[in-house]
Every structure is written in structure tokens, then in C-alpha cells.
Protein backbone atom coordinates (compact mmCIF):
# COMPACT_ATOMS: atom_id res chain seq x y z
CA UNK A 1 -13.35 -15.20 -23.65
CA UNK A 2 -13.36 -14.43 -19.57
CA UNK A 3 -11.08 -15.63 -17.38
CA UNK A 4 -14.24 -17.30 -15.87
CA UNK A 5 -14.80 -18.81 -18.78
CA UNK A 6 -11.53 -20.18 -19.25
CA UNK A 7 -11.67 -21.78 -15.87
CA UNK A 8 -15.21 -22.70 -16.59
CA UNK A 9 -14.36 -24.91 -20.01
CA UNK A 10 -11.02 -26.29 -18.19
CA UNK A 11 -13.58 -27.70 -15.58
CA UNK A 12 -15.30 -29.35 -18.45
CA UNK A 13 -12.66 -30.68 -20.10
CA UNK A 14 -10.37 -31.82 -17.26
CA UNK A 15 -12.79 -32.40 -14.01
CA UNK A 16 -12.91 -30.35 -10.83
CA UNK A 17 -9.66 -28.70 -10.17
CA UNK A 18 -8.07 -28.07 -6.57
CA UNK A 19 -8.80 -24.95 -4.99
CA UNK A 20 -4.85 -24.19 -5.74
CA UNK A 21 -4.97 -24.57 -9.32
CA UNK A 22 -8.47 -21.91 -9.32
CA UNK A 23 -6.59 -19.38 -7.22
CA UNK A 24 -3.42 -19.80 -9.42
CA UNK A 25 -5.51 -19.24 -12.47
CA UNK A 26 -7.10 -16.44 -11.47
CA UNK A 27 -4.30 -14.60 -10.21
CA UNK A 28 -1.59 -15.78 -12.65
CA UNK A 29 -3.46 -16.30 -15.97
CA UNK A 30 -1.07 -15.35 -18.91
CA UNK A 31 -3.07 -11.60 -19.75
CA UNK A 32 -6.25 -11.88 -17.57
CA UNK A 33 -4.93 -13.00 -13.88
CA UNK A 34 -5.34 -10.37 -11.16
CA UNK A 35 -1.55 -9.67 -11.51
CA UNK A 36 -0.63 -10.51 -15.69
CA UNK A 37 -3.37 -8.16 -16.37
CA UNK A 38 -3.17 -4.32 -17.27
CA UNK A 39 -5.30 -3.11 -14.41
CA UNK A 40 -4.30 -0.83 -11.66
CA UNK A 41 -3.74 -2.75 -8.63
CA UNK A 42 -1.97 -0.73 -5.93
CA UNK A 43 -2.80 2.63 -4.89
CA UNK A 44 -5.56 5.06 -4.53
CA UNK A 45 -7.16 3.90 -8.34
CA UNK A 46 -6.07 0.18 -7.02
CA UNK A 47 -7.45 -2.47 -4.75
CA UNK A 48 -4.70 -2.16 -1.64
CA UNK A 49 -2.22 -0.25 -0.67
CA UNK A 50 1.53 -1.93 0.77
CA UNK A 51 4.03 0.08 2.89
CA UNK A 52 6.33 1.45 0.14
CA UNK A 53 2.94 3.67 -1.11
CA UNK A 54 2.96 5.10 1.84
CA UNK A 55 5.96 6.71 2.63
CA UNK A 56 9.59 6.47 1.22
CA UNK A 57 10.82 5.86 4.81
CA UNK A 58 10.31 2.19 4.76
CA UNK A 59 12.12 1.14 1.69
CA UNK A 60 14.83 4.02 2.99
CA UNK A 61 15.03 1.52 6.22
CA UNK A 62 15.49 -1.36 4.20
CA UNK A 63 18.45 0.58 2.60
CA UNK A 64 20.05 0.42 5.91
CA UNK A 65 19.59 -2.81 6.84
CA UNK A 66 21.10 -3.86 3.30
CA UNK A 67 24.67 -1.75 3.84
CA UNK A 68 24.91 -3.48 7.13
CA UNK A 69 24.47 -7.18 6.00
CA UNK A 70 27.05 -5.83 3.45
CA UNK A 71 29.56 -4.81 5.82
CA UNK A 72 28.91 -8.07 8.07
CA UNK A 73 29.69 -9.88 4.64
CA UNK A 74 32.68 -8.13 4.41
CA UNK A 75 32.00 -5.37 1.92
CA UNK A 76 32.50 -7.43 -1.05
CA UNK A 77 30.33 -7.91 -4.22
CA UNK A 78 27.03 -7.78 -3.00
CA UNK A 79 23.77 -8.84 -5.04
CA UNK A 80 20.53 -7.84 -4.02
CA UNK A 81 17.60 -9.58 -4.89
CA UNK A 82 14.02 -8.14 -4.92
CA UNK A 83 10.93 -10.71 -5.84
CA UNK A 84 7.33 -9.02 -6.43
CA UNK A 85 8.90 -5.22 -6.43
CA UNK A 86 5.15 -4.27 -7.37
CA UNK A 87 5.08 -0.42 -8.89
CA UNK A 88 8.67 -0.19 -7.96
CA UNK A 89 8.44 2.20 -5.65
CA UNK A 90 10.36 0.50 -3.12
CA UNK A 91 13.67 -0.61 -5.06
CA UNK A 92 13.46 3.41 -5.68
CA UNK A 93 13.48 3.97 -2.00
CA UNK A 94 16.12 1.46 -1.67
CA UNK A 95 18.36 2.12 -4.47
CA UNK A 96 18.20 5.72 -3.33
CA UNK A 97 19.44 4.99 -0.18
CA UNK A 98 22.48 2.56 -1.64
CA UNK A 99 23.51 4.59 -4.55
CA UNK A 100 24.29 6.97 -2.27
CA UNK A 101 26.91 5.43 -0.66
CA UNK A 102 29.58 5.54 -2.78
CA UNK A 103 31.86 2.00 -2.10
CA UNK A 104 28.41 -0.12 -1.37
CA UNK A 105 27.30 1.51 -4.85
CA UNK A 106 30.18 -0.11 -6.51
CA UNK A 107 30.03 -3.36 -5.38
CA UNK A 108 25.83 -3.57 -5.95
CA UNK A 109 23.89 -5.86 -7.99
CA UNK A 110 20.18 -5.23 -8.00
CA UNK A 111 18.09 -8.11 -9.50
CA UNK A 112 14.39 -7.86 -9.81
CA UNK A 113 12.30 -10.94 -10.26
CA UNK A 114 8.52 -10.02 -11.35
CA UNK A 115 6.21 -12.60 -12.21
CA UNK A 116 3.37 -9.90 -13.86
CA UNK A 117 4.56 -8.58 -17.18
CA UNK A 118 2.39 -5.14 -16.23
CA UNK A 119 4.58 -4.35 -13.14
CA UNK A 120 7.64 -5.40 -14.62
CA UNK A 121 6.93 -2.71 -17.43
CA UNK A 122 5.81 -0.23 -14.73
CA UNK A 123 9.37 -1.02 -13.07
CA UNK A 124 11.59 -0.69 -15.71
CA UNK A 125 10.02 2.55 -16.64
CA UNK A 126 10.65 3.93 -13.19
CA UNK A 127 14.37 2.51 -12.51
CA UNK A 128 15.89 2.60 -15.66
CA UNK A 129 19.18 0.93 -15.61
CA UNK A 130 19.95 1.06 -12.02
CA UNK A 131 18.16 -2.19 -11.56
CA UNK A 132 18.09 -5.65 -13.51
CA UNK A 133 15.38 -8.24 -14.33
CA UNK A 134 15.55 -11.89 -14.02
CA UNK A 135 12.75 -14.65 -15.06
CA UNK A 136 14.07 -16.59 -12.16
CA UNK A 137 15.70 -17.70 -9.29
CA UNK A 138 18.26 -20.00 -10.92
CA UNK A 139 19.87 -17.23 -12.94
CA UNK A 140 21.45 -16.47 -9.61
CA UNK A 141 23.05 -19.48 -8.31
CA UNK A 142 25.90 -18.92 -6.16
CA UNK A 143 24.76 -15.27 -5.43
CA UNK A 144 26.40 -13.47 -2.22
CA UNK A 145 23.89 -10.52 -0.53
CA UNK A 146 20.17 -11.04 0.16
CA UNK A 147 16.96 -11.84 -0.97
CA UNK A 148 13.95 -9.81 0.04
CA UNK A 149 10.31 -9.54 -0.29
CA UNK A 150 7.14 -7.16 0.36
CA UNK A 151 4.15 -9.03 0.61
CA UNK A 152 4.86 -11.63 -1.75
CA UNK A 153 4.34 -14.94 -0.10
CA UNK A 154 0.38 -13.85 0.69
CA UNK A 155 -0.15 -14.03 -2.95
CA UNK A 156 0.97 -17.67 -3.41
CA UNK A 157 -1.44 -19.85 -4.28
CA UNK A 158 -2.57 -22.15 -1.36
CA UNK A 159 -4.83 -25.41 -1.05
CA UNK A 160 -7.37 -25.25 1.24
CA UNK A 161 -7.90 -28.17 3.56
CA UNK A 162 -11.14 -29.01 6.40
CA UNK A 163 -10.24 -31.54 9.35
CA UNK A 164 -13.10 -34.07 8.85
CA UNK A 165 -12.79 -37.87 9.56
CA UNK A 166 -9.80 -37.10 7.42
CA UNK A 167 -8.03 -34.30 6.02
CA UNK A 168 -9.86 -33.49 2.73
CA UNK A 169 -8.67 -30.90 0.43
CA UNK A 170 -10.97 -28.31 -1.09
CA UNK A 171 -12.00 -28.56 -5.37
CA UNK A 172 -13.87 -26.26 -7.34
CA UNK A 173 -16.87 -27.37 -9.67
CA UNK A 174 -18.99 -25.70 -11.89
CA UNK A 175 -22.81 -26.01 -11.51
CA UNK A 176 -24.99 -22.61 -12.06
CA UNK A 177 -21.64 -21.09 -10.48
CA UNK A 178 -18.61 -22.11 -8.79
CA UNK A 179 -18.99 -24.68 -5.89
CA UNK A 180 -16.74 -26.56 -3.66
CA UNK A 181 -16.43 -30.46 -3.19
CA UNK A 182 -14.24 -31.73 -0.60
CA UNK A 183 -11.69 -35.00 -1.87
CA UNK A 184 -9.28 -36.78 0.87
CA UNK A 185 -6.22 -35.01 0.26
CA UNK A 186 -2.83 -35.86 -1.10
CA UNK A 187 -0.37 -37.52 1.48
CA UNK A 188 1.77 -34.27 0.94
CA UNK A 189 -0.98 -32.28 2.75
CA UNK A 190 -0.88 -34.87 5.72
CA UNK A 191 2.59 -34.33 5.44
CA UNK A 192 2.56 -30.65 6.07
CA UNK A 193 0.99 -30.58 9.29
CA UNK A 194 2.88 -33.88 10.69
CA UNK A 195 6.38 -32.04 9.73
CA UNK A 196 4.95 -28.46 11.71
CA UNK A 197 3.53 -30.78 15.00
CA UNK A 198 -0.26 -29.23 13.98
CA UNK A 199 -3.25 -31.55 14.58
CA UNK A 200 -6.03 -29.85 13.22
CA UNK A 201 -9.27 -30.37 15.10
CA UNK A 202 -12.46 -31.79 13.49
CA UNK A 203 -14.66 -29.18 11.10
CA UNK A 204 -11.11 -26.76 11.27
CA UNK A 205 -10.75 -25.35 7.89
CA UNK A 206 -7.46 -23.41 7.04
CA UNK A 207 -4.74 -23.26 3.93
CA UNK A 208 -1.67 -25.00 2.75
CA UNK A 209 0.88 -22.92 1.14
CA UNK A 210 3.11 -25.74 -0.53
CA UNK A 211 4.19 -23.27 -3.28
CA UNK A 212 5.93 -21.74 -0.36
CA UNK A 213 7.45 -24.87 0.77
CA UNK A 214 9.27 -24.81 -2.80
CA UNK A 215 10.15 -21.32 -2.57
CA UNK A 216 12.25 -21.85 0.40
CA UNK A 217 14.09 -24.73 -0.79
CA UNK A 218 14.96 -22.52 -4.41
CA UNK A 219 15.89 -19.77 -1.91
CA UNK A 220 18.45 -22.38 -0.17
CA UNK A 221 19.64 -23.54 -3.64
CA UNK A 222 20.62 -20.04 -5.20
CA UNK A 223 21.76 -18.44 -2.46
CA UNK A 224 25.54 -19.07 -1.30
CA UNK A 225 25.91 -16.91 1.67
CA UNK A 226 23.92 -14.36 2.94
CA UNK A 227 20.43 -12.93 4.23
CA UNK A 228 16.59 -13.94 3.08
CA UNK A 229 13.81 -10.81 4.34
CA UNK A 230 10.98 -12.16 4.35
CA UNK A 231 7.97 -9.09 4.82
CA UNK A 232 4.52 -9.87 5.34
CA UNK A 233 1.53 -10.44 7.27
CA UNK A 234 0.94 -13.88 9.00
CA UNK A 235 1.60 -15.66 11.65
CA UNK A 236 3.60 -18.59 13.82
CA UNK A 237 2.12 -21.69 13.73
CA UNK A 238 0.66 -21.77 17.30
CA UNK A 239 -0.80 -18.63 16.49
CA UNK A 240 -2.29 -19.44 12.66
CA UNK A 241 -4.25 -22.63 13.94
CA UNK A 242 -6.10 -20.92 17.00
CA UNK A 243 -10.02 -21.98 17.62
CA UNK A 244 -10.76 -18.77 16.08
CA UNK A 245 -9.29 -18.61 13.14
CA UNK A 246 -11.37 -22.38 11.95
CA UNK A 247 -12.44 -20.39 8.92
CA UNK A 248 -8.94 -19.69 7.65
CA UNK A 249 -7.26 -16.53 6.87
CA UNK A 250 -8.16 -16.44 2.89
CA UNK A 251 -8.91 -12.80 1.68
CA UNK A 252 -10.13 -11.02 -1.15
CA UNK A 253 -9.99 -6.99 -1.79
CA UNK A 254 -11.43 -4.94 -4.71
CA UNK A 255 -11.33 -1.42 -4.50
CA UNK A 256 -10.33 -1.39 -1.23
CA UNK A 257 -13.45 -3.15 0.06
CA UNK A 258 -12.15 -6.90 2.00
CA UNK A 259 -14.45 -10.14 1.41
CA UNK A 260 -14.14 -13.56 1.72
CA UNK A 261 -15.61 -15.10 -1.69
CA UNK A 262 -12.63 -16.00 -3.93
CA UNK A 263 -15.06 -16.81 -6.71
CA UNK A 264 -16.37 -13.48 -7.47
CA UNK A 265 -14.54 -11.08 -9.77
CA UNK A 266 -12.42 -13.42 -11.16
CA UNK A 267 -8.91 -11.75 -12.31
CA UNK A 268 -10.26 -8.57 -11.13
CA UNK A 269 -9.61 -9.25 -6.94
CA UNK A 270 -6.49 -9.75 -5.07
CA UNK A 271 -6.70 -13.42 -3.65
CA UNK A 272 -4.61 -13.69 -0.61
CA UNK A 273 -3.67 -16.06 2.97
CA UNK A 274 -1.91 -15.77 5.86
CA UNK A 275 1.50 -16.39 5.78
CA UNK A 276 3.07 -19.37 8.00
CA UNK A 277 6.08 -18.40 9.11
CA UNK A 278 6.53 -21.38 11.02
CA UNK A 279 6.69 -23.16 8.01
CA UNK A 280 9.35 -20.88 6.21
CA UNK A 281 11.35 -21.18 9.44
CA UNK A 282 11.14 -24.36 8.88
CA UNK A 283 11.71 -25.65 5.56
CA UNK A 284 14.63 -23.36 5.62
CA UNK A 285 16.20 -24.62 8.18
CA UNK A 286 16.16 -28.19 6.28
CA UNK A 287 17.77 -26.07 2.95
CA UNK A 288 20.65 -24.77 4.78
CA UNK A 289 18.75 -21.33 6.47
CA UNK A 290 19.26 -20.67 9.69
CA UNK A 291 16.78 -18.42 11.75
CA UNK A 292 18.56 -14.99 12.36
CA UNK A 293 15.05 -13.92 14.19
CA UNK A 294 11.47 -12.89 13.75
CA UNK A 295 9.69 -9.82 15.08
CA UNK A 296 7.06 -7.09 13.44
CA UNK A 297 7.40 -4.17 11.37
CA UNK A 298 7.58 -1.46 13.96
CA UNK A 299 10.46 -3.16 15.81
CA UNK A 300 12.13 -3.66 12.48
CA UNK A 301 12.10 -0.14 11.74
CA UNK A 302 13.00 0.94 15.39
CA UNK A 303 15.60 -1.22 14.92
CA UNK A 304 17.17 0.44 11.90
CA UNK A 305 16.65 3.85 13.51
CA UNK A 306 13.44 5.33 12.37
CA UNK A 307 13.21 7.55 15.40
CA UNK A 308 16.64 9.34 14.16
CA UNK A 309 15.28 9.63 10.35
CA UNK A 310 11.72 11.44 11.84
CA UNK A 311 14.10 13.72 14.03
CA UNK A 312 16.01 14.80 10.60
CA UNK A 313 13.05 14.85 9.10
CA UNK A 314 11.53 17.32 11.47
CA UNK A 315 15.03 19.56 11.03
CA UNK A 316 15.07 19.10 7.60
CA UNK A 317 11.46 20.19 6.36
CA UNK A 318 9.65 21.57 9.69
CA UNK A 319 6.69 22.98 7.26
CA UNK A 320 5.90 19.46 6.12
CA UNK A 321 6.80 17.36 9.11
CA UNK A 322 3.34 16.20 10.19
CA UNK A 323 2.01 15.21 6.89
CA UNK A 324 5.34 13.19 6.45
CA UNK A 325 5.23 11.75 9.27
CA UNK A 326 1.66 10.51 9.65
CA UNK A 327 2.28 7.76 6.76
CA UNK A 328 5.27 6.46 9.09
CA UNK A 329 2.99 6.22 12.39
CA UNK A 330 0.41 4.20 9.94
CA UNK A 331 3.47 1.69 9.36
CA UNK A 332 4.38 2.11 13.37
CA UNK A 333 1.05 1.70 14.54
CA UNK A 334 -1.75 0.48 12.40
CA UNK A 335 0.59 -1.68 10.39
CA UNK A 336 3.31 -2.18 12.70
CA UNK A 337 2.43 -5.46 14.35
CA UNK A 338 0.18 -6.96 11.90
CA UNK A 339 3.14 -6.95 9.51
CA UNK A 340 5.70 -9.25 10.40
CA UNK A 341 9.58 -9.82 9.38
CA UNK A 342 11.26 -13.12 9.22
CA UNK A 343 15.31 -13.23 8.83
CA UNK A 344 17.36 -16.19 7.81
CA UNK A 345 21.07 -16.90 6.72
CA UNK A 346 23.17 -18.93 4.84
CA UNK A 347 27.52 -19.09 5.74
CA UNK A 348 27.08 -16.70 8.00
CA UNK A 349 28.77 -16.36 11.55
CA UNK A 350 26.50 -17.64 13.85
CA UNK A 351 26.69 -15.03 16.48
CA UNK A 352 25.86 -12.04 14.01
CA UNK A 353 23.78 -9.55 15.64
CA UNK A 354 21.65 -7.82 12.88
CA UNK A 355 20.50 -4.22 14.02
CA UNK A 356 16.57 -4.61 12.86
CA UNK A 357 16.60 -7.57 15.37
CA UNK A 358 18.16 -5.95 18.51
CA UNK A 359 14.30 -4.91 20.05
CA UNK A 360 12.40 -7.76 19.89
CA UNK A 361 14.26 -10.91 17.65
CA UNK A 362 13.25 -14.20 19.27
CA UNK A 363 9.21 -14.59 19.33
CA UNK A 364 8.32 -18.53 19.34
CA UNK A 365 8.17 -19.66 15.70
């Protein structure tokens, strides 16, 4: 049976389902979700590519930026947690940087969480037993270090809401295909926008990412004292609710071609939405994280000293320079600012001046 099918008979059985519960299906499906399933997903044979299959540089400037949260934490045990690591390519970069420093080595925990079964395989294969796997967040209660993610938070499912009378939330039916009817939605929905100061004006359609909402307040739970990197493209709230985005920010991509219906290739298309970050600023501020700062992916990496690594680089392996370097100006330029990086902290001096952050560290969120 399809994953269509599947959602097709739950329909029947159950009712209409909120556009959350479709997009959760059909990503997350146990075996035949976009990311449980065998298929290739990232890469040239994939659907997308993300930063880390680009170059090595950018999980090599994460490396940094991890040994100096561990000597601002007072080079002690430090645990490093990594949700969605994808292909794994990036705890390579990054666990090539930290294994070779010798006392950070020894005091390292690396945790990966992975949700898909497929990547987690993929992972292990790659990393061996420099890296660990968790099933979830509470296996690390207490933990001292940081918690970081790659374009994670996109992939959470989201409701989708229109500004009518009301606010109505967005369900999926099943006539001769999938169609949308529009129910008032839950007070928790209301809620969203009232805690954020949004009023949405009449016909604006846009999402609500409350699976978010509960990842910040797990993040708050486990994590005793320390850093959360959050990586990803989205925006502040006075930026996500503009006139011109009153269609929303939801995405599809399959085989590297973008469209906008979520009902089409079902479990073979990555679903994804603009993150908030307003909202993760916020909701973590009410678990106990603090806003370090915000800023974009090229400042982040001119932060942690990219323009030194390309001048090694260029010393090192003059034959090769340009084609190295042409995957970094992709993540400077065409990547650079539509990638964004949000920092918080838990027991941490309040006056701690994080290097990524020096550039540009205090947009309005």
C-alpha cells in the first residue's frame, strides 16, 4: 500500500486531518515518509543540497566555535549534541576538527539524535565509534556543552492557518484528490500569534510551527548549562508576516526542482517552512534560554575566521585553491544571508562574548 493510500484510508476512517498531521505523515511515516524511507535525499542523486555537501569548511567552522564555548565553560566535560546530522558529513567535519585537539578530545561527548532510521545507518557507517546515537532528548538531562542543528527546524511539521473573520486552520480531505477545508482553529493557534504581538491581516495565510514551540522547551529541560545553534533559513517575526509573503513560506523540492503543492509525490518530496526565529527566541527565553545573538551565515563564518582558513588554504594546496574555494563563496554569498544562525544559553555569564557573533549579533528578533 502507498503512503497516499495510507493517508487516504486514515481520512476515511478518522475524518479530515489537520494540515500538520498530513505533512507529519508524509515526511515521518514509519518506512515510506520522505525521511524513514531508503531514498537518496541529499546530494547530486537527491532532492537538495545543505552546506556540509558543499564544502568541509563549514562544519570545520563549527569545530571552532565548539572549542571556544568549551573553553568559556571552563574546559570541562563537554557533550555535544547534533539533531538531524543528515549523511553525516558534517559531525565528520566537526569531529575532525575536535579530535584534533588533543585535551578538548578528551573531555568530548558526541551525541547524535536522528529521527530517519536511513540516515542514522548512513551515519554510523561513516563515524564509526567516534560518535553516539540517542532516540532522544531526555537521555541527556543535565548535559553541559551545546546543542546544534543544520536545517532541522524547516522540516517540522507546521499547521497552516488563513486570517478570515477568524483564524481558521487548514485540513486535508479526500475527494478525487487531496483538498483543503478551512475549520476555526484551536485556541493554541490564537495563542501563538497573541504571545509573538502578530495580528495577521484578513485573507493572510502563513504556518504555525508548534512542534517547534515543544522543541525549545525539551531543549530548556535537558540542557544544564551551555549553548543551543540553531542553523537555518527563516526569518524574525516582523520580517516572516510581511504583505508579501500572504501565501506563506511552505516549500516542496524533488530533484532539485522547488514547488509549492505539498500533495504531490507524497513521501517522495521534501516538505518544508520558514523558520520563526522570533518564536524560538522566544519560547526560550520562557525555558531558561537567554538570547546570546542572531545574525546570518556569512557573518557566522567571518566570525570564526573563514578568511584565515581560505588564506591556508591557498598556501596549503595552491593547484586546487579555486575549485575549493568556490563551494565556500556559495555559503558566503548565495547562501550567506538567506541562512540564518540563532544562539542561546543556559548558566552562562551574561557578558560572554562568543566570536561567531562579534560582526553582526543583535538584528531585531
Amino acid at each position: 500500500m502507498s503512503l497516499s493510500d495510507i493517508i487516504i484510508r486514515k481520512i476515511r476512517q478518522d475524518g479530515v486531518i489537520s494540515f500538520r498531521d498530513f505533512m507529519d505523515m508524509a515526511l515521518y511515516y514509519p518506512g515510506l515518509g520522505y525521511y524513514t524511507s531508503e531514498r537518496e535525499k541529499i546530494g547530486k542523486k537527491g532532492d537538495y543540497y545543505t552546506s556540509p555537501n558543499l564544502t568541509p569548511a563549514f562544519g570545520e567552522m563549527m569545530g571552532v566555535q565548539l572549542e571556544e564555548m568549551w573553553r568559556i565553560l571552563g574546559e570541562k566535560e563537554f557533550t555535544v549534541v547534533e539533531m538531524g546530522a543528515g549523511t553525516g558529513l558534517m559531525s565528520m567535519d566537526v569531529l575532525g576538527y575536535l579530535k584534533g585537539k588533543p585535551e578538548l578530545s578528551r573531555d568530548l561527548d558526541y551525541c547524535i539524535l536522528e529521527k530517519s532510521p536511513a540516515l542514522r545507518k548512513e551515519q554510523q557507517e561513516r563515524l564509526g565509534e567516534n560518535a553516539r546515537w540517542c532516540s532522544s532528548l531526555d537521555e541527556l538531562s543535565g548535559m553541559t556543552g551545546c546543542i546544534f542543528s543544520n536545517e532541522l527546524v524547516d522540516a517540522f511539521p507546521v499547521h497552516q492557518v488563513v486570517m478570515e473573520e477568524e483564524l481558521m486552520e487548514v485540513f486535508v480531505d479526500h475527494k478525487d484528490g487531496f483538498v483543503e477545508i478551512l475549520k476555526p482553529a484551536k485556541d493554541e493557534l490564537n495563542d501563538y500569534f497573541t504571545e509573538l504581538g502578530v495580528v495577521l491581516p484578513h485573507g493572510f495565510r502563513t504556518e504555525v510551527n508548534l512542534d517547534a514551540v515543544k522543541w525549545v522547551h525539551e531543549l530548556g529541560e535537558v540542557l544544564e548549562k551551555g549553548f543551543v545553534i540553531t542553523i537555518d533559513y527563516g526569518y524574525p517575526s516582523s520580517e516572516l508576516y510581511q504583505e508579501y509573503r500572504n501565501r506563506g513560506t511552505l516549500m516542496c523540492y524533488y530533484r532539485h526542482t522547488a514547488n509549492e503543492d505539498p500533495y504531490g509525490h507524497t513521501g517522495e518530496q521534501d516538505i518544508t517552512s520558514h523558520v520563526n526565529f522570533s518564536a524560538l527566541s522566544h519560547w526560550g527565553e520562557k525555558n531558561g534560554l537567554e538570547l546570546c545573538g542572531f545574525t546570518d551565515q556569512a557573518h557566522f563564518m567571518m566570525g570564526m575566521g573563514i578568511d584565515e582558513y581560505l588564506k591556508k588554504l591557498q598556501e596549503k594546496d595552491p593547484v586546487n585553491y579555486w575549485k575549493k574555494m568556490l563551494p565556500i563563496k556559495t555559503l558566503m554569498m548565495e547562501m550567506g544571508e538567506t541562512f540564518k544562525v540563532l544562539i542561546q544559553k543556559k548558566g552562562v555569564e551574561c557578558n560572554i562574548g562568543l566570536s561567531c557573533l562579534k560582526l553582526q549579533s543583535h538584528w531585531n528578533i
